[in-house]
N, C-alpha and C. Protein backbone atom coordinates (compact mmCIF):
# COMPACT_ATOMS: atom_id res chain seq x y z
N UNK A 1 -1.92 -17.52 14.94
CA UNK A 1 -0.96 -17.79 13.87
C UNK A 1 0.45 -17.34 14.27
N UNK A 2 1.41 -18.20 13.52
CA UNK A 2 2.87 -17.64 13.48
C UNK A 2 2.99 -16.45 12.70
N UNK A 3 4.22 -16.19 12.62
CA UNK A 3 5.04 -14.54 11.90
C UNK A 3 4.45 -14.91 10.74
N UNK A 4 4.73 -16.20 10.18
CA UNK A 4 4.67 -16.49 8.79
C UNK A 4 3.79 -17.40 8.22
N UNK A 5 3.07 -17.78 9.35
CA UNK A 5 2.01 -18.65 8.92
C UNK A 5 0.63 -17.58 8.22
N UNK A 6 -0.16 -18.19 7.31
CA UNK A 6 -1.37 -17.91 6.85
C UNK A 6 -2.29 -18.54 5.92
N UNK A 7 -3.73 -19.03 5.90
CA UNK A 7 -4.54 -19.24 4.82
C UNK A 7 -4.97 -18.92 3.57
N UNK A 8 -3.98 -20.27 3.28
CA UNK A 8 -4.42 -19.94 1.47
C UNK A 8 -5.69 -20.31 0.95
N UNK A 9 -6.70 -19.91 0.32
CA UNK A 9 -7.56 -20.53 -0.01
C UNK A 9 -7.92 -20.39 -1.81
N UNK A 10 -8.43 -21.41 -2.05
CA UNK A 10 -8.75 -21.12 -3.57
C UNK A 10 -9.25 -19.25 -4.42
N UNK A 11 -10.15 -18.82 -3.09
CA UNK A 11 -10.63 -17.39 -3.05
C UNK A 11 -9.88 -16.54 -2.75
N UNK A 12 -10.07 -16.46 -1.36
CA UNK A 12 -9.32 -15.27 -0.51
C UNK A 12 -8.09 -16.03 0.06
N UNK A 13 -7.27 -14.62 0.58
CA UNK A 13 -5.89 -14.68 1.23
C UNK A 13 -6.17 -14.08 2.43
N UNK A 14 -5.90 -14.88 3.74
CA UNK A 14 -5.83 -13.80 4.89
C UNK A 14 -5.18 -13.70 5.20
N UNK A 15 -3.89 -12.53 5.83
CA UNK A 15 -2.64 -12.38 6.43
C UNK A 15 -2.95 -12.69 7.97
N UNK A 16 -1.78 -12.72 8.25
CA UNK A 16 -1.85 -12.74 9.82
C UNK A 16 -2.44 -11.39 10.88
N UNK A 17 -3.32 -10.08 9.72
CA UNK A 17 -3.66 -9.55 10.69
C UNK A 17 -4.88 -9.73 10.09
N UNK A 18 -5.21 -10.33 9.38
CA UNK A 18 -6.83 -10.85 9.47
C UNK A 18 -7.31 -10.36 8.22
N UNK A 19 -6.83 -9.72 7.48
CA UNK A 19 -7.28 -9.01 6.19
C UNK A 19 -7.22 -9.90 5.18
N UNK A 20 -8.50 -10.38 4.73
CA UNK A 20 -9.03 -10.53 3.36
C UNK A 20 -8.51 -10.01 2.05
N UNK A 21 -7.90 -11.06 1.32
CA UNK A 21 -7.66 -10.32 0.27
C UNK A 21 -8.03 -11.06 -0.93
N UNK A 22 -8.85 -10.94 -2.23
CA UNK A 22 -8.97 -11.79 -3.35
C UNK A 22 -7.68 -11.58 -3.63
N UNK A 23 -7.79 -12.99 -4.54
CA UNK A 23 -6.14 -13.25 -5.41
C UNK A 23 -5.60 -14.40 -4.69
N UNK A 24 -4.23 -14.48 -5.16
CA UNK A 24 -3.60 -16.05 -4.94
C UNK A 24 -2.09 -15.17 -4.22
N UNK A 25 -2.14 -13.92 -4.03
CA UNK A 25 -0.56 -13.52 -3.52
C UNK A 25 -0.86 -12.93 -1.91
N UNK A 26 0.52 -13.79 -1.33
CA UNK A 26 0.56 -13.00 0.12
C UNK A 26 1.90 -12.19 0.20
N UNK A 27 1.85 -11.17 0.50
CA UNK A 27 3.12 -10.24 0.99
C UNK A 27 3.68 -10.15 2.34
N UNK A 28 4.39 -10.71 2.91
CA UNK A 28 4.52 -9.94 4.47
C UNK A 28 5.35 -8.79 4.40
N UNK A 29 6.29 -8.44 3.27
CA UNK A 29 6.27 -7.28 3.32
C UNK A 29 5.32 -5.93 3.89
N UNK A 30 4.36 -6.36 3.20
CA UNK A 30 3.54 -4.69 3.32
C UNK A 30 2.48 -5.29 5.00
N UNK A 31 2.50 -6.34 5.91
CA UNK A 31 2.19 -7.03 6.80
C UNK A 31 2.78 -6.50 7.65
N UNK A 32 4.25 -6.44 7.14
CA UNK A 32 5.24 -5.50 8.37
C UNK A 32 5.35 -4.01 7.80
């Protein structure tokens, strides 16, 4: 993946370091 790329899915959120998250929000804040 890019800086800012990541999978949204109806379920989970994964950031670009691979972490699972329930919910519909991504931060790259807390990423960086």
């Amino acid at each position: 993946m890019s800086e800012t790329s990541y999978i949204d899915t109806p379920k989970y959120i994964l950031n670009r370091r691979g972490i699972l998250t329930a919910g519909g929000t991504y931060c790259q804040t807390k990423v960086k």
